[in-house]
Each structure stands twice: as structure tokens, then as C-alpha cells.
N, C-alpha and C. Protein backbone atom coordinates (compact mmCIF):
# COMPACT_ATOMS: atom_id res chain seq x y z
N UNK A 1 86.78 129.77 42.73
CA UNK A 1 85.79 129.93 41.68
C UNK A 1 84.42 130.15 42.35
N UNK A 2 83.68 131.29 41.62
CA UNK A 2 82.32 131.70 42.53
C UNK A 2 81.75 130.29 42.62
N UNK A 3 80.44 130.13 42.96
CA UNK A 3 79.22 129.32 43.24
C UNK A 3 78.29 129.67 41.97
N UNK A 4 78.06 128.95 41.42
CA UNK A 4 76.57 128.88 40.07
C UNK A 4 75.73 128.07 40.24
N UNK A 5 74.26 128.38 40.19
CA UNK A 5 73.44 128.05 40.10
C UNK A 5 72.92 127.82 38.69
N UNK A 6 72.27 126.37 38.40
CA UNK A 6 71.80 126.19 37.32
C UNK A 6 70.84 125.59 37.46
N UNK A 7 69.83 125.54 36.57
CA UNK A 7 68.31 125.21 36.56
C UNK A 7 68.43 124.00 35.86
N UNK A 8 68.22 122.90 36.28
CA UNK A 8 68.54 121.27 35.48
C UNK A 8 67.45 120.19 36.73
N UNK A 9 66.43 119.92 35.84
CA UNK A 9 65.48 119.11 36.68
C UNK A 9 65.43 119.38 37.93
N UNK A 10 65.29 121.43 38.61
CA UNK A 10 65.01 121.41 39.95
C UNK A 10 66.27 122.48 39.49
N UNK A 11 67.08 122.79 40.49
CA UNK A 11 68.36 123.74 40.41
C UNK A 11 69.36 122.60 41.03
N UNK A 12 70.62 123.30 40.09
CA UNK A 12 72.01 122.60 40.77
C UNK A 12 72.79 123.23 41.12
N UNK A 13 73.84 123.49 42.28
CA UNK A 13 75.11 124.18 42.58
C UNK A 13 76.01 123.67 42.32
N UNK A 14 77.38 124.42 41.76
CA UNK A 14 78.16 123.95 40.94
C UNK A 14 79.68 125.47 41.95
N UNK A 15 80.25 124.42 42.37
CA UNK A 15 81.31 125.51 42.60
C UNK A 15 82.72 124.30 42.42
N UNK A 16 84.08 125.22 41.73
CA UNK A 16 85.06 124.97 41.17
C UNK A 16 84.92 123.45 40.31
N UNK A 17 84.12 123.25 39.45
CA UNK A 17 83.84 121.91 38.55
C UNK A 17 83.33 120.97 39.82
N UNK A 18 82.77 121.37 40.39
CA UNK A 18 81.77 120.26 41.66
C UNK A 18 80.69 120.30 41.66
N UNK A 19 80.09 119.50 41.64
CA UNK A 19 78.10 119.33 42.33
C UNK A 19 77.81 119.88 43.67
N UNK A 20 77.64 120.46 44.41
CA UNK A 20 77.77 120.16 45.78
C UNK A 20 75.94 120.16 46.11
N UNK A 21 75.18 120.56 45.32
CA UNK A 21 73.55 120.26 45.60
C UNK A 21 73.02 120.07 43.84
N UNK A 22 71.85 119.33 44.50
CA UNK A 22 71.12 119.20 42.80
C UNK A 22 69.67 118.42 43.24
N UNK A 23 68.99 118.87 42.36
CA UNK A 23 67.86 118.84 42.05
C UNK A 23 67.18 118.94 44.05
N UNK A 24 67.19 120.48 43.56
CA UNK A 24 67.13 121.48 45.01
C UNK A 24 66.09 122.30 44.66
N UNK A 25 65.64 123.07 45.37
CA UNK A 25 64.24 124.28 45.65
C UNK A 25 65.49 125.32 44.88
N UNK A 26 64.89 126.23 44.48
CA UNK A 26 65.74 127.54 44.22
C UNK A 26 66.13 128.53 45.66
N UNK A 27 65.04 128.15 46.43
CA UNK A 27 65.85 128.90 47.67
C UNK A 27 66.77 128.17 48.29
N UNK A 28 66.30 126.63 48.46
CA UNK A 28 67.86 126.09 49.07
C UNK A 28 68.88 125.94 47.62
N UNK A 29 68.92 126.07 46.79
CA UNK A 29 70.26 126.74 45.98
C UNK A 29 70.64 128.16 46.25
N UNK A 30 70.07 128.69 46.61
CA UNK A 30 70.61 130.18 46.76
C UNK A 30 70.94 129.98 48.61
N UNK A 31 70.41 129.44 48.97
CA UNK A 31 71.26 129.38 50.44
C UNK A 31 72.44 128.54 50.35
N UNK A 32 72.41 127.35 49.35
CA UNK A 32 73.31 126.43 49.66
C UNK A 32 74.79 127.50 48.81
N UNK A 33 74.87 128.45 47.99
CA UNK A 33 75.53 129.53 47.22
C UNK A 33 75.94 130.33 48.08
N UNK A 34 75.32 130.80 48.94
CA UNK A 34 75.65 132.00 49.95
C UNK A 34 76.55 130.82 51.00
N UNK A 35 76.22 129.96 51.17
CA UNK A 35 77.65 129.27 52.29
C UNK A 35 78.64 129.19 51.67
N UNK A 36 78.70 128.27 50.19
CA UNK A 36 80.02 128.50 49.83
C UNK A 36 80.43 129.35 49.58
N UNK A 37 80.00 130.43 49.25
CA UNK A 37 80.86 131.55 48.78
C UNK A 37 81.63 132.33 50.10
N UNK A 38 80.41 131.98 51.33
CA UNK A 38 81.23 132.41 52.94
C UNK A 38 82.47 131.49 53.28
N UNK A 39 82.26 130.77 52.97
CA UNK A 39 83.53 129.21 52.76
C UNK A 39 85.29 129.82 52.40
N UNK A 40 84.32 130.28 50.57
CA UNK A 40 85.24 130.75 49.84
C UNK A 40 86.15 131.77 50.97
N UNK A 41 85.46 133.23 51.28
CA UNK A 41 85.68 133.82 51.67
C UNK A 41 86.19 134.30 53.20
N UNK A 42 86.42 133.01 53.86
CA UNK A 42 86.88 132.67 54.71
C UNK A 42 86.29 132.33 55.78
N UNK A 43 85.11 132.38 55.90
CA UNK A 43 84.04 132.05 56.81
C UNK A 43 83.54 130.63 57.24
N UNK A 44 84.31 130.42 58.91
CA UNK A 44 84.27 129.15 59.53
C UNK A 44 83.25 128.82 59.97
N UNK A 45 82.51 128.22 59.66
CA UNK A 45 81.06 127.34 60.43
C UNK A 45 81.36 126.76 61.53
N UNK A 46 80.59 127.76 62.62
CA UNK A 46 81.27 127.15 64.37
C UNK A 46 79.47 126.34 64.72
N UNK A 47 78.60 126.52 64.24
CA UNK A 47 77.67 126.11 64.72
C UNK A 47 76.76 127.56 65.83
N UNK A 48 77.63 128.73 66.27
CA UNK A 48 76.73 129.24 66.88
C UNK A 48 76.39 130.74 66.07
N UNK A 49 75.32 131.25 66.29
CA UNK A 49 75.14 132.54 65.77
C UNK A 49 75.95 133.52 65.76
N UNK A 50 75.68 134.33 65.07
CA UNK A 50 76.32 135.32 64.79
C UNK A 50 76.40 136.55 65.66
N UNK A 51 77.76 136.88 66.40
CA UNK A 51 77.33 138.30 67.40
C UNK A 51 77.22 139.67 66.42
N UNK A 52 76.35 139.96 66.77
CA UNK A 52 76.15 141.65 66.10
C UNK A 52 76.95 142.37 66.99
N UNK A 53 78.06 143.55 67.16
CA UNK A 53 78.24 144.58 67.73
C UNK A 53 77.74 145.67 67.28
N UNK A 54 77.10 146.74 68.00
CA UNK A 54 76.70 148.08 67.67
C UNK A 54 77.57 149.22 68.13
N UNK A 55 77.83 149.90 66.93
CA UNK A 55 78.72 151.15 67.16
C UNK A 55 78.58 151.71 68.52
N UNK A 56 79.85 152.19 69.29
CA UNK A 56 79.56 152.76 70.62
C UNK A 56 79.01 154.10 69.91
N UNK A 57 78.33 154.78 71.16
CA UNK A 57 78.50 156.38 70.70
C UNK A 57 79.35 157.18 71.40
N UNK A 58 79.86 158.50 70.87
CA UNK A 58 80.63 159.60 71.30
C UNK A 58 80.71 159.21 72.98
N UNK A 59 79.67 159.55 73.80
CA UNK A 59 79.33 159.60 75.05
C UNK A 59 79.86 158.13 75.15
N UNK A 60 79.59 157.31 75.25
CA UNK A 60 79.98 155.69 75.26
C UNK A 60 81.61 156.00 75.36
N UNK A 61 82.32 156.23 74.32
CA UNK A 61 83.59 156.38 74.37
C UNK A 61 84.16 157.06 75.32
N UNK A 62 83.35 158.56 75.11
CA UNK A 62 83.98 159.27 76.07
C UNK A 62 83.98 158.44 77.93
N UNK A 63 83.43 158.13 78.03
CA UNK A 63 83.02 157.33 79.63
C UNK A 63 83.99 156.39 79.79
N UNK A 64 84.34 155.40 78.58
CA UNK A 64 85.79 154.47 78.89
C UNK A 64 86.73 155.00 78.95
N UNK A 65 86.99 156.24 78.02
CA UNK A 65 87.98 157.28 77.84
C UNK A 65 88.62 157.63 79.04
N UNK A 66 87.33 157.99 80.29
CA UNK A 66 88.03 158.82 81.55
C UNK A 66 88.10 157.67 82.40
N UNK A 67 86.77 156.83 82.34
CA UNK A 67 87.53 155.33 83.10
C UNK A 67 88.65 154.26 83.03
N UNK A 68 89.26 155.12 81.69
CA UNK A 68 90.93 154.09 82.15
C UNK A 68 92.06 155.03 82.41
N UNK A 69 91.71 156.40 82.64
CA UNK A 69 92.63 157.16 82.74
C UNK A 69 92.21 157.96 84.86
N UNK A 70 91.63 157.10 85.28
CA UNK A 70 91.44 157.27 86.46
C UNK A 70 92.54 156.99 87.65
């Protein structure tokens, strides 16, 4: 069940008939919403950041391409 936010003396989060924050800032309800829903969605909290990878390019490929066929 998604994450809802409701406005009740401050904001409350409410995911599958639970409290899990209340009488919160509206931005920490909307952050505390975006975890569970990463929760939901399968997303393990390791404690370290997040790696970005950036698309190789053409040339990039091509270069591993002939370096494993050496």
C-alpha cells in the first residue's frame, strides 16, 4: 500500500494502516514517504551512498571491445 501523507496537527505518514511519522515538517513527511515507498519497492538501506554509473561511449566500448579480443 502506497505512503500518504496527511495534514493533522503538523503532517502524518500513514503507510498500510500504520503511523510511521506524525506531527512532522511537511518536508520530513515527504522524505519520510519517499523511503518507504523505496522500502516498498525494494530498496535496501546499506548506509552508504549511492554509486552513479555513466553511460560508456561508442569509443569507450569500442577500446574494451579490442582489449579483450587481443
Amino acid at each position: 500500500m502506497p505512503a500518504r501523507i496527511k495534514k493533522v496537527d503538523g503532517y502524518q505518514v500513514k503507510h498500510g494502516g500504520k503511523v510511521s511519522a506524525k506531527s512532522t515538517t511537511k518536508e520530513k513527511a515527504e522524505s519520510q514517504r519517499r523511503l518507504l515507498e523505496g522500502i516498498r519497492h525494494g530498496w535496501r538501506p546499506t548506509g552508504k551512498p549511492a554509486v552513479y554509473k555513466r553511460k560508456k561511449t561508442s569509443r569507450e566500448k569500442y577500446k574494451e571491445f579490442i582489449k579483450g579480443h587481443k
